[in-house]
N, C-alpha and C. Protein backbone atom coordinates (compact mmCIF):
# COMPACT_ATOMS: atom_id res chain seq x y z
N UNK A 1 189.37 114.81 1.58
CA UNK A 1 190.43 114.50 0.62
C UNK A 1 191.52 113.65 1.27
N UNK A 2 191.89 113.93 2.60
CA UNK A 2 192.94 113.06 3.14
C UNK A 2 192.53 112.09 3.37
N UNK A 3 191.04 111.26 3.87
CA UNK A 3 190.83 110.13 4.29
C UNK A 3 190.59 109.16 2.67
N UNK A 4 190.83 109.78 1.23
CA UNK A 4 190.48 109.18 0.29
C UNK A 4 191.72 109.21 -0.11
N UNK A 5 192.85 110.08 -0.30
CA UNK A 5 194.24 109.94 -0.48
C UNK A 5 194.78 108.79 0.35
N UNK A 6 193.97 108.36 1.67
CA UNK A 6 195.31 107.54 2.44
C UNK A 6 194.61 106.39 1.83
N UNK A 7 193.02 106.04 1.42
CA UNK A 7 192.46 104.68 0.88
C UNK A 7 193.01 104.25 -0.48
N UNK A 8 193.37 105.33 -1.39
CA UNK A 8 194.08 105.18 -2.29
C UNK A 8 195.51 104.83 -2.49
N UNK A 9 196.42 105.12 -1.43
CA UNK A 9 197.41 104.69 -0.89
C UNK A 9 197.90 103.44 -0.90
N UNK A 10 196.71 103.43 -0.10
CA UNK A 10 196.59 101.29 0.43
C UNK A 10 196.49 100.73 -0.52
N UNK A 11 195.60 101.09 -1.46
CA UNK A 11 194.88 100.22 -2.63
C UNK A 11 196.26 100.08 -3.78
N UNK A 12 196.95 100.80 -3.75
CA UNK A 12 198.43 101.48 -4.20
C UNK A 12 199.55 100.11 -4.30
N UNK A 13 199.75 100.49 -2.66
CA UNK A 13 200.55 99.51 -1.64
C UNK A 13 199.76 97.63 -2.23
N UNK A 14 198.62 97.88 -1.94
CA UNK A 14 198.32 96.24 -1.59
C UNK A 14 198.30 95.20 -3.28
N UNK A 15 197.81 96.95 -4.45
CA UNK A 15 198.49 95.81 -5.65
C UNK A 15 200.07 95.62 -5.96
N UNK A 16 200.78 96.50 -5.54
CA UNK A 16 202.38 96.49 -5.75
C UNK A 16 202.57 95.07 -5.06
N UNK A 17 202.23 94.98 -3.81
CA UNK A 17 202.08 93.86 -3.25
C UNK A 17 201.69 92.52 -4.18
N UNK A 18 200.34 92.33 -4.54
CA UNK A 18 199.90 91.50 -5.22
C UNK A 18 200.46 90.87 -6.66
N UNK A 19 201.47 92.36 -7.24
CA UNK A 19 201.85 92.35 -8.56
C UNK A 19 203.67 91.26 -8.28
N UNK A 20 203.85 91.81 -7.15
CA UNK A 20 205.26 91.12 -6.82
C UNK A 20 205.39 89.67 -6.38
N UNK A 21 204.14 89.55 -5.54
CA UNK A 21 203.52 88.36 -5.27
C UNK A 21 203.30 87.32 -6.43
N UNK A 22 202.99 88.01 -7.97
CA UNK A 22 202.49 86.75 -8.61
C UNK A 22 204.15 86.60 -9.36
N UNK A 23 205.07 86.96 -9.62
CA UNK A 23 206.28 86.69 -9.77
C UNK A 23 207.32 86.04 -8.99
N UNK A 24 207.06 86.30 -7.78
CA UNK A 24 207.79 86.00 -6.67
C UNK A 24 207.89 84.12 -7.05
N UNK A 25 209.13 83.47 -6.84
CA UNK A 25 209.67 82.07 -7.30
C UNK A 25 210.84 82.00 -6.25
N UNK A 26 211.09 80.77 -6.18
CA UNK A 26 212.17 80.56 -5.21
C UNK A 26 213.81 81.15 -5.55
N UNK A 27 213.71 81.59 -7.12
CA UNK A 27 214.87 81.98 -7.55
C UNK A 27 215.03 83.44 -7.91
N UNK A 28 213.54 83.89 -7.76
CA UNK A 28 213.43 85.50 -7.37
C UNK A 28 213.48 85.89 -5.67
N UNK A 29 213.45 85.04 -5.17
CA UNK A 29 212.90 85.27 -3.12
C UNK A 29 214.11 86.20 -3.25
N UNK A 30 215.39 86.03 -3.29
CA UNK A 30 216.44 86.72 -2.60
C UNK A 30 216.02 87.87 -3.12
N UNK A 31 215.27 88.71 -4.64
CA UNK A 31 215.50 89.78 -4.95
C UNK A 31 214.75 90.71 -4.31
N UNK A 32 213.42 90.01 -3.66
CA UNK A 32 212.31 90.74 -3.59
C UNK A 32 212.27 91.32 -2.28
N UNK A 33 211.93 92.96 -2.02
CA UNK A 33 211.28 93.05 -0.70
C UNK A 33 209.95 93.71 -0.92
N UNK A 34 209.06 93.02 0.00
CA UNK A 34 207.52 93.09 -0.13
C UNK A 34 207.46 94.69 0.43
N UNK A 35 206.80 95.61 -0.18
CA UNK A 35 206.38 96.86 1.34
C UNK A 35 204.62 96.75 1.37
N UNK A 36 204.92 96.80 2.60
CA UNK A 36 203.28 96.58 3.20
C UNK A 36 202.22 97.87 3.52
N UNK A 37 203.30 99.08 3.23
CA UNK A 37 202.98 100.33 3.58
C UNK A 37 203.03 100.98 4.70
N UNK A 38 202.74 101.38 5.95
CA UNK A 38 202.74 102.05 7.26
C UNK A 38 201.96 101.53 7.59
N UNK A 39 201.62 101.65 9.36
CA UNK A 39 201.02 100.82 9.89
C UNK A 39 199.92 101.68 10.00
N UNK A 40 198.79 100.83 10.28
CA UNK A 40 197.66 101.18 10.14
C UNK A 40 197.07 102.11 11.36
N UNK A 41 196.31 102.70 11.53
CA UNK A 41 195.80 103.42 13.00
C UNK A 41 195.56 102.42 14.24
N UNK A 42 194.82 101.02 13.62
CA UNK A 42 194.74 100.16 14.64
C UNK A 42 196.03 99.23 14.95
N UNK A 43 196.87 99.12 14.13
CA UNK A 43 198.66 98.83 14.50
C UNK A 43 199.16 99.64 15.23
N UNK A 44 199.21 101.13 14.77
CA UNK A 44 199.66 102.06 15.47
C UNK A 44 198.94 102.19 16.91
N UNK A 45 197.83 102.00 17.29
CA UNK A 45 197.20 102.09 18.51
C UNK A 45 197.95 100.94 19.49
N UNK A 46 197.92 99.78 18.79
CA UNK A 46 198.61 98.83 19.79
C UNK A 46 200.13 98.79 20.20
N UNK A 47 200.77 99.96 19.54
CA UNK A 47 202.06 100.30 20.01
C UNK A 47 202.77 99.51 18.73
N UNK A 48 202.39 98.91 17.70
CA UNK A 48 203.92 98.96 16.20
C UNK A 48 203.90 100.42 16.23
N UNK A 49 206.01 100.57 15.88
CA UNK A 49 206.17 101.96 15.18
C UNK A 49 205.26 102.31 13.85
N UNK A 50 205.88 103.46 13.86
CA UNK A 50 204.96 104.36 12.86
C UNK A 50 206.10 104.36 12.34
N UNK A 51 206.37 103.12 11.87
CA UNK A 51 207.84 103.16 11.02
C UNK A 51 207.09 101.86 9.24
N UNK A 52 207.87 101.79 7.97
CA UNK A 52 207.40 101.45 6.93
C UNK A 52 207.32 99.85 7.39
N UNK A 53 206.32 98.97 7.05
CA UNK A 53 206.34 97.77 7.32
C UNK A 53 206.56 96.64 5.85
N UNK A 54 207.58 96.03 5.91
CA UNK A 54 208.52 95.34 5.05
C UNK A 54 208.43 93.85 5.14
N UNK A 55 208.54 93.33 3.81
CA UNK A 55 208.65 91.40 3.99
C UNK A 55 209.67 90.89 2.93
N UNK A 56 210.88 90.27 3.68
CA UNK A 56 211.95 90.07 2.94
C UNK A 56 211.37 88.70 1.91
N UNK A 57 211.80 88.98 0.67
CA UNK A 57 211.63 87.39 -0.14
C UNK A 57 211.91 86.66 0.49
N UNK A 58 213.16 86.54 1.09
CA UNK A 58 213.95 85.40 1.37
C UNK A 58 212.94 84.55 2.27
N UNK A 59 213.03 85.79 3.43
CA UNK A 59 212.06 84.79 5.05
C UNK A 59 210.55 84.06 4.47
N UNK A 60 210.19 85.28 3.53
CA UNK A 60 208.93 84.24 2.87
C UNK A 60 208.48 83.29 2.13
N UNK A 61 209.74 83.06 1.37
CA UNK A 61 210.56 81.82 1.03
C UNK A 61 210.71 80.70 2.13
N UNK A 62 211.44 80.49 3.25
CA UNK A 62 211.24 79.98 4.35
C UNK A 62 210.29 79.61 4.59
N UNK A 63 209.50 80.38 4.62
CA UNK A 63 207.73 80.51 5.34
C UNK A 63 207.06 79.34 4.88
N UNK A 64 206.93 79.42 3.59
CA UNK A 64 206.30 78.68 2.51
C UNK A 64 206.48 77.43 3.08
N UNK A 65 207.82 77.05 2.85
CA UNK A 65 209.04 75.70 2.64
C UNK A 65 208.08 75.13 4.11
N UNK A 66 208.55 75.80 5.33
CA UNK A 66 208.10 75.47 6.40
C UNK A 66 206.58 75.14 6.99
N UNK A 67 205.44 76.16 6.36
CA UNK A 67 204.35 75.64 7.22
C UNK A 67 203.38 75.31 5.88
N UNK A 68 204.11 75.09 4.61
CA UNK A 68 203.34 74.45 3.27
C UNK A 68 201.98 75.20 2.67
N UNK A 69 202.17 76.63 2.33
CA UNK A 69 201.69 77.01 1.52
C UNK A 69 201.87 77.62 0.25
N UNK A 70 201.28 78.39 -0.27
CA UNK A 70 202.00 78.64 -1.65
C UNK A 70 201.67 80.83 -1.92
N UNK A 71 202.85 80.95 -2.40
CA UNK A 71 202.54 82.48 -2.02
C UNK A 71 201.68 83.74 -2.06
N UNK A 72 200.79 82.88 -3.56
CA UNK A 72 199.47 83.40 -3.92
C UNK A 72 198.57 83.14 -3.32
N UNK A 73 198.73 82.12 -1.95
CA UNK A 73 197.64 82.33 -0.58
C UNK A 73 198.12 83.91 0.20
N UNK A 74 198.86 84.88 0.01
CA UNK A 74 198.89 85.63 0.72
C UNK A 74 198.29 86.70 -0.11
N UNK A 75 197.66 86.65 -0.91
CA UNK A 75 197.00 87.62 -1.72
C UNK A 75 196.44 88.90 -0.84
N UNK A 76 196.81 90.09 -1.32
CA UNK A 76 195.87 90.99 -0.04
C UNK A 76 196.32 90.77 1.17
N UNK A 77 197.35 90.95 1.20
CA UNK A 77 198.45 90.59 2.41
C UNK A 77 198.09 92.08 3.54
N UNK A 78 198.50 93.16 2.56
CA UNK A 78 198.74 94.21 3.21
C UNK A 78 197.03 94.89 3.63
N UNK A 79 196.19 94.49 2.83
CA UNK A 79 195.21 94.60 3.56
C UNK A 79 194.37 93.76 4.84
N UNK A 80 194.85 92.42 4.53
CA UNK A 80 194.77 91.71 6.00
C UNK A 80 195.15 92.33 6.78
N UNK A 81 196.43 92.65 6.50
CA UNK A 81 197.21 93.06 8.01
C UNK A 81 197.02 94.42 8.65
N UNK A 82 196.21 95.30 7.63
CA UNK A 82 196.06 96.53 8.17
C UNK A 82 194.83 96.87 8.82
N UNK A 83 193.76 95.38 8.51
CA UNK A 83 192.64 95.69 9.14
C UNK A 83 192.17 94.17 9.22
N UNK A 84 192.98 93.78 10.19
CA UNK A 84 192.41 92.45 10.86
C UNK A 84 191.46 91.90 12.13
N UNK A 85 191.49 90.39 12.32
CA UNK A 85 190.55 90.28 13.26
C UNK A 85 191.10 90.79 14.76
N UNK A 86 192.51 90.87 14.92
CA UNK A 86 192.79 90.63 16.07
C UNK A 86 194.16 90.69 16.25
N UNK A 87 194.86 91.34 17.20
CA UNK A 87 195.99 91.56 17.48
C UNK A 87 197.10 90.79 18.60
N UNK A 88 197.52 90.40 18.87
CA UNK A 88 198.10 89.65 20.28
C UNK A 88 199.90 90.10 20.54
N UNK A 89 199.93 89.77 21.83
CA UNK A 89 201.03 90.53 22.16
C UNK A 89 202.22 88.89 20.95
N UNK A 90 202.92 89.86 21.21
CA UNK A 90 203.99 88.43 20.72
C UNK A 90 204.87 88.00 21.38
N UNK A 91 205.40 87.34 21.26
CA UNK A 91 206.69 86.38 21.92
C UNK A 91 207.52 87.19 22.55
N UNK A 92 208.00 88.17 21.98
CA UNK A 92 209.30 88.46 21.74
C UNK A 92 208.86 89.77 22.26
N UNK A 93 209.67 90.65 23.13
CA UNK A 93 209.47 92.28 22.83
C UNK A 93 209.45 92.80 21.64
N UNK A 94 208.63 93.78 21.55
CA UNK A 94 208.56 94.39 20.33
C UNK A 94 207.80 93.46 19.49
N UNK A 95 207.05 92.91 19.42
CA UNK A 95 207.06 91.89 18.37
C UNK A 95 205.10 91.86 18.93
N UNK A 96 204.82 91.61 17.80
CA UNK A 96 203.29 91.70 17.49
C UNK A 96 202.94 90.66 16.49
N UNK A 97 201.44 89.95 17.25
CA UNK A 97 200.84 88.71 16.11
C UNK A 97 199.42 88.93 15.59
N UNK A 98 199.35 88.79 14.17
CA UNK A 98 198.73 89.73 13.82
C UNK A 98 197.11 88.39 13.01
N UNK A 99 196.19 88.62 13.13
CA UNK A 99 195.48 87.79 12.90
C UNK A 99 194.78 88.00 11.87
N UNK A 100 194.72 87.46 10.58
CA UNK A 100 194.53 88.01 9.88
C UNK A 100 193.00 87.52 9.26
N UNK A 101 192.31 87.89 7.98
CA UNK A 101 191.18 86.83 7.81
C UNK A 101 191.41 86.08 6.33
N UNK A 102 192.88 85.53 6.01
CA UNK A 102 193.20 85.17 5.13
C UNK A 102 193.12 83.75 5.49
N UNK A 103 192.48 82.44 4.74
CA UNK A 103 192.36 81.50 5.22
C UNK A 103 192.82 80.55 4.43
N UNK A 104 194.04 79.65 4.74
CA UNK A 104 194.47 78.57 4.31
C UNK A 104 194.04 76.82 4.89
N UNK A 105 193.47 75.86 4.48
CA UNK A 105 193.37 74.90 5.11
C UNK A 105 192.41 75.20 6.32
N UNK A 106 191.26 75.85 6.36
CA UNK A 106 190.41 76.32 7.53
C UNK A 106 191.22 76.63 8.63
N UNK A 107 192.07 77.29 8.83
CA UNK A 107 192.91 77.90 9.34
C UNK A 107 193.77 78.95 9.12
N UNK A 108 193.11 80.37 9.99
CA UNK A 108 193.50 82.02 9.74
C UNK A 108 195.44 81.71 9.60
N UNK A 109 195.70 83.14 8.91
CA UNK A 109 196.44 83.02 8.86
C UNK A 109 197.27 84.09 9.79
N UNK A 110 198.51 84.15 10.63
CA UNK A 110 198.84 85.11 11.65
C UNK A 110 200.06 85.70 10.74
N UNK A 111 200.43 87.01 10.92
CA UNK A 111 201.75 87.39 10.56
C UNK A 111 202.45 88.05 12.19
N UNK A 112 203.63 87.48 12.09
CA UNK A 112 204.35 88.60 12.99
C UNK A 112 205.02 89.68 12.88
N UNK A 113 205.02 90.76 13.45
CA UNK A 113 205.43 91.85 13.00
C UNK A 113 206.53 92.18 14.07
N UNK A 114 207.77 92.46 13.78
CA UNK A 114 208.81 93.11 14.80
C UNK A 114 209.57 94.34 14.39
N UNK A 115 209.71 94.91 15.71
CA UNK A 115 210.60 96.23 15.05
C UNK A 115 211.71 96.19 14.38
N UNK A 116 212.35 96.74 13.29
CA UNK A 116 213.24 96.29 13.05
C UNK A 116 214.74 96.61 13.77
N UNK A 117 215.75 96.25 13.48
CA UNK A 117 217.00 96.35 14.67
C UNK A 117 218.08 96.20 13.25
N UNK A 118 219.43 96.60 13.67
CA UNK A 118 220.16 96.52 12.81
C UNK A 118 219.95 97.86 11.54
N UNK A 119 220.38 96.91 10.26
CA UNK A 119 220.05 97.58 9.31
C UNK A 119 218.83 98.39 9.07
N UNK A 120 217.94 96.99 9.59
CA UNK A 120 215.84 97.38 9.68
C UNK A 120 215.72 98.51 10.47
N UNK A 121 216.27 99.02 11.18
CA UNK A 121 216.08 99.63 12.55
C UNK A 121 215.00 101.07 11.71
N UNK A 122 214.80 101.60 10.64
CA UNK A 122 213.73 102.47 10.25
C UNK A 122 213.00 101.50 9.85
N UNK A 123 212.23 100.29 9.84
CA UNK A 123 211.02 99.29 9.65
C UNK A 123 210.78 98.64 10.65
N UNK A 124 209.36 98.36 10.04
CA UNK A 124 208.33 97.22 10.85
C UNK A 124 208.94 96.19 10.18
N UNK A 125 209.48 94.84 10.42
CA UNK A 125 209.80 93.81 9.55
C UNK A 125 208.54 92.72 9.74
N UNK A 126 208.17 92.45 8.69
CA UNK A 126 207.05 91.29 8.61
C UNK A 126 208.07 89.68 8.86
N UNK A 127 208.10 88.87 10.41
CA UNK A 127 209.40 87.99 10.65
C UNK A 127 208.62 86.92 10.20
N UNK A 128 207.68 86.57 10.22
CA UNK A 128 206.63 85.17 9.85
C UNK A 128 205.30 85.38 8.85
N UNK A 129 204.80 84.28 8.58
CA UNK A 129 203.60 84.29 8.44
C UNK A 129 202.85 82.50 8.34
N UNK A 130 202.40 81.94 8.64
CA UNK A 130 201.69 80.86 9.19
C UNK A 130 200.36 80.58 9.76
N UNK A 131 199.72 79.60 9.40
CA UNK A 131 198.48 79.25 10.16
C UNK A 131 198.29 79.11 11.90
N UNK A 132 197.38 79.23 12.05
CA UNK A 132 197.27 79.65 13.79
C UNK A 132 196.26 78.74 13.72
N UNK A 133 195.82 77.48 14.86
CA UNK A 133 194.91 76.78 15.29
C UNK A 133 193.74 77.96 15.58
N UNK A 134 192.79 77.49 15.78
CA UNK A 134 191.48 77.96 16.77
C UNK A 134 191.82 77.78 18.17
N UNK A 135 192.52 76.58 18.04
CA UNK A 135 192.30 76.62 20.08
C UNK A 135 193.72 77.41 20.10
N UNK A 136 194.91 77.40 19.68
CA UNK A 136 196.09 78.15 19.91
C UNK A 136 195.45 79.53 20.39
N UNK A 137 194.52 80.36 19.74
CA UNK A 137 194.18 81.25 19.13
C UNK A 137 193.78 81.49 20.92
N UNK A 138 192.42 81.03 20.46
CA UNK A 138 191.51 80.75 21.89
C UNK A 138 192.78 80.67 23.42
N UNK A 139 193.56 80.08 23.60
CA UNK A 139 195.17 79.72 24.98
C UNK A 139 195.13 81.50 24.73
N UNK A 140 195.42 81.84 23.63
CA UNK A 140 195.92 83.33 23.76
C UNK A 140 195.22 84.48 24.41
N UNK A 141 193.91 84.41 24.15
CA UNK A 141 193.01 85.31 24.23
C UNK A 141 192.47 85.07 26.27
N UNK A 142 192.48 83.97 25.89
CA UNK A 142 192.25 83.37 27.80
C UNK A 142 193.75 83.82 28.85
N UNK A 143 194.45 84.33 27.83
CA UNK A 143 195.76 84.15 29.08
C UNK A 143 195.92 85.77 28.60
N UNK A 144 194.78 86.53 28.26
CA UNK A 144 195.02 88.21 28.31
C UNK A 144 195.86 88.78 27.20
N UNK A 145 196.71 87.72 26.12
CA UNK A 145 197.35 88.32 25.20
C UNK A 145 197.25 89.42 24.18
N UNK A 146 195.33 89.66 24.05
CA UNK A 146 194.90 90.34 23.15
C UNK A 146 194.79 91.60 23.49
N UNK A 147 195.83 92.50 22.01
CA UNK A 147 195.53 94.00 22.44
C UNK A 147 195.12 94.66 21.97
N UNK A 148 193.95 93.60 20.64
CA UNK A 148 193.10 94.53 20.07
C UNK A 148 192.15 93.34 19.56
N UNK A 149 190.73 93.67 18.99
CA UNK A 149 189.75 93.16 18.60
C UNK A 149 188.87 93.50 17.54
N UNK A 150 188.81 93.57 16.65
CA UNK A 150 187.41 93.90 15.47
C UNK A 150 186.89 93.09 16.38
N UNK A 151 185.58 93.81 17.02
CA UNK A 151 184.60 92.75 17.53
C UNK A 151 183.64 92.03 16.50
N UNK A 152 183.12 92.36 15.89
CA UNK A 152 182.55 91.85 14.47
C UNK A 152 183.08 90.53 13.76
N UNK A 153 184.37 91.13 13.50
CA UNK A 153 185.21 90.22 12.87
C UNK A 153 185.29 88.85 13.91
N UNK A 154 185.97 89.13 15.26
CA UNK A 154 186.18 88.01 16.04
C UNK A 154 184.80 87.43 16.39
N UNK A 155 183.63 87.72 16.39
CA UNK A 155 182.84 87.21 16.46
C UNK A 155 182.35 86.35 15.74
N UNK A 156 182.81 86.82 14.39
CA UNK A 156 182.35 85.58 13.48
C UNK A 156 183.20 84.89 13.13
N UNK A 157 184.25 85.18 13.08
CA UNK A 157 185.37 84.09 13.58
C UNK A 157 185.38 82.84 14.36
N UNK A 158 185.18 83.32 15.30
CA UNK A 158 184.58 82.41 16.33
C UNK A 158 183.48 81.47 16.37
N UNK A 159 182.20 81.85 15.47
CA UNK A 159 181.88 81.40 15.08
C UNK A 159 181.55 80.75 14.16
N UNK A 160 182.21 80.89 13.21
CA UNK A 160 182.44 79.74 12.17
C UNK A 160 182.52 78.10 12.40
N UNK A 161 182.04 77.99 11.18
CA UNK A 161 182.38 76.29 11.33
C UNK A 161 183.74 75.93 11.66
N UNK A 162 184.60 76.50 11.40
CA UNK A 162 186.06 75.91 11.34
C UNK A 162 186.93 76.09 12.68
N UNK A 163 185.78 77.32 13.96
CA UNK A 163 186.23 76.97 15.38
C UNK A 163 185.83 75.58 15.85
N UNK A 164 186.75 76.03 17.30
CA UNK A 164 186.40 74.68 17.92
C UNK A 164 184.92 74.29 18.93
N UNK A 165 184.31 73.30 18.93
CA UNK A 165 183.22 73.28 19.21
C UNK A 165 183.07 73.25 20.46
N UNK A 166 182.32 74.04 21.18
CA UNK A 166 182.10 74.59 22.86
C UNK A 166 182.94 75.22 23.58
N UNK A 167 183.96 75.57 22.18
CA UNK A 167 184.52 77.21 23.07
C UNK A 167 183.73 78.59 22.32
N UNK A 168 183.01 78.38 21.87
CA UNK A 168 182.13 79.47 21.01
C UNK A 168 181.76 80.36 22.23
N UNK A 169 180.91 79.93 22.66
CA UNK A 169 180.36 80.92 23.60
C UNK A 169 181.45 81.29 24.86
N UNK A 170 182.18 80.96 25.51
CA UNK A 170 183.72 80.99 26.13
C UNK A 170 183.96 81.90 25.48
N UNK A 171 184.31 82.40 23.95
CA UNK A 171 185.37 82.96 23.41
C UNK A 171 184.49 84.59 23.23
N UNK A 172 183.16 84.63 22.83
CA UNK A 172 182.27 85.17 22.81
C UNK A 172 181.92 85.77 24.27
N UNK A 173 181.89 85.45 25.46
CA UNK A 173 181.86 86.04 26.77
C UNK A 173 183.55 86.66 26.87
N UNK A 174 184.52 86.04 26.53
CA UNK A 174 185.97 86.40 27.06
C UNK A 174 185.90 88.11 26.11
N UNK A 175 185.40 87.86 24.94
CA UNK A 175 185.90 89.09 24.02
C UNK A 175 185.20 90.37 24.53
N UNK A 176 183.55 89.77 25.02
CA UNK A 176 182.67 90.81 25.47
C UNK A 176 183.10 91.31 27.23
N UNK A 177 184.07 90.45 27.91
CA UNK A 177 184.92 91.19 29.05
C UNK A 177 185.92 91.51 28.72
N UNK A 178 186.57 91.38 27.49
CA UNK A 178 187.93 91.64 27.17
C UNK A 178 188.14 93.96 27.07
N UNK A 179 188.68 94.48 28.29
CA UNK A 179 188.47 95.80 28.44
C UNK A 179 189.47 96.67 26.82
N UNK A 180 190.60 95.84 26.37
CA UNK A 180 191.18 96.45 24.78
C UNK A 180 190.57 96.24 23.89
N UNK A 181 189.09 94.99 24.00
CA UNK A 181 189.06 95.01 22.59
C UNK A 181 187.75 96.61 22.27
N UNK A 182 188.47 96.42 20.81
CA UNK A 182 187.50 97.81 20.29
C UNK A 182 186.62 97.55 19.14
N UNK A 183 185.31 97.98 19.31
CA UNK A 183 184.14 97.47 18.08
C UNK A 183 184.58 98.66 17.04
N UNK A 184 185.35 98.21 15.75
CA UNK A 184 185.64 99.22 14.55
C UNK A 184 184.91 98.80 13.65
């Protein structure tokens, strides 16, 4: 009963999501805050709090403006993010990049996730969301950033048409020495 209460949850969370999403306009952004629900077991494993994870209209407003997409590409937001390809440390302390298998322009889409501070300080704040190259992707994974893996997922990731050509097998040996990633 609890592992079908928490799937129902999500499913809960990710249309509230979807329903706010198809309203959401540049003259609604200021009203809206997205909730993404709690972090997932494999968020929570990589060290995000076990605190509510949140996406201000406004910043996703920004988002848009900035790396040119449109907001009904984030459809199933909260389920990307709760069970994605791949995790990486982020920039920033506290701060997590989240890989998702939402695809704009043959190119995944990443969200960042930071703790929140201030007011946020009980949330996960969702600070970005944007396309990630293949080879960006690939710099990350070679320089140890990754602190988690759907091996499945990154595998076919990787292999897709839309990686880059003759780091396939590179990326495919790095994941299969990579000692965090985990086959879920």
């Amino acid at each position: 009963m609890g592992n079908q209460f928490v799937a129902m949850e999500k499913e809960a969370v990710n249309a509230n999501f979807n329903s706010k999403l198809k309203i959401f306009t540049p003259e609604t952004a200021d009203r809206i805050i997205f909730s993404l629900g709690n972090p997932s077991d494999v968020l929570l494993e990589v060290g995000i709090e076990n605190k509510p994870l949140k996406l201000y209209g406004s910043k996703l407003l920004k988002k848009i403006k900035k790396h040119s997409f449109n907001a009904v590409d984030l459809m199933n937001f909260p389920k990307a993010i709760a069970d994605p390809i791949a995790i990486f440390e982020g920039n920033r302390a506290g701060s997590f990049s989240i890989l998702t298998e939402i695809v704009i322009d043959n190119n995944n889409i990443f969200a960042i996730i930071e703790t929140g501070k201030g007011q946020d300080a009980s949330f996960n704040v969702i600070t970005s969301a944007y396309r990630k190259s293949n080879e960006q992707i690939s710099n990350w994974i070679n320089e140890g950033k990754m602190l988690y893996s759907n091996k499945e997922k990154a595998l076919d990731y990787f292999n897709s048409p839309a990686s880059i050509a003759g780091a396939q097998s590179n990326q495919e040996q790095t994941l299969a020495k990579q000692p965090r990633v985990r086959n879920m």
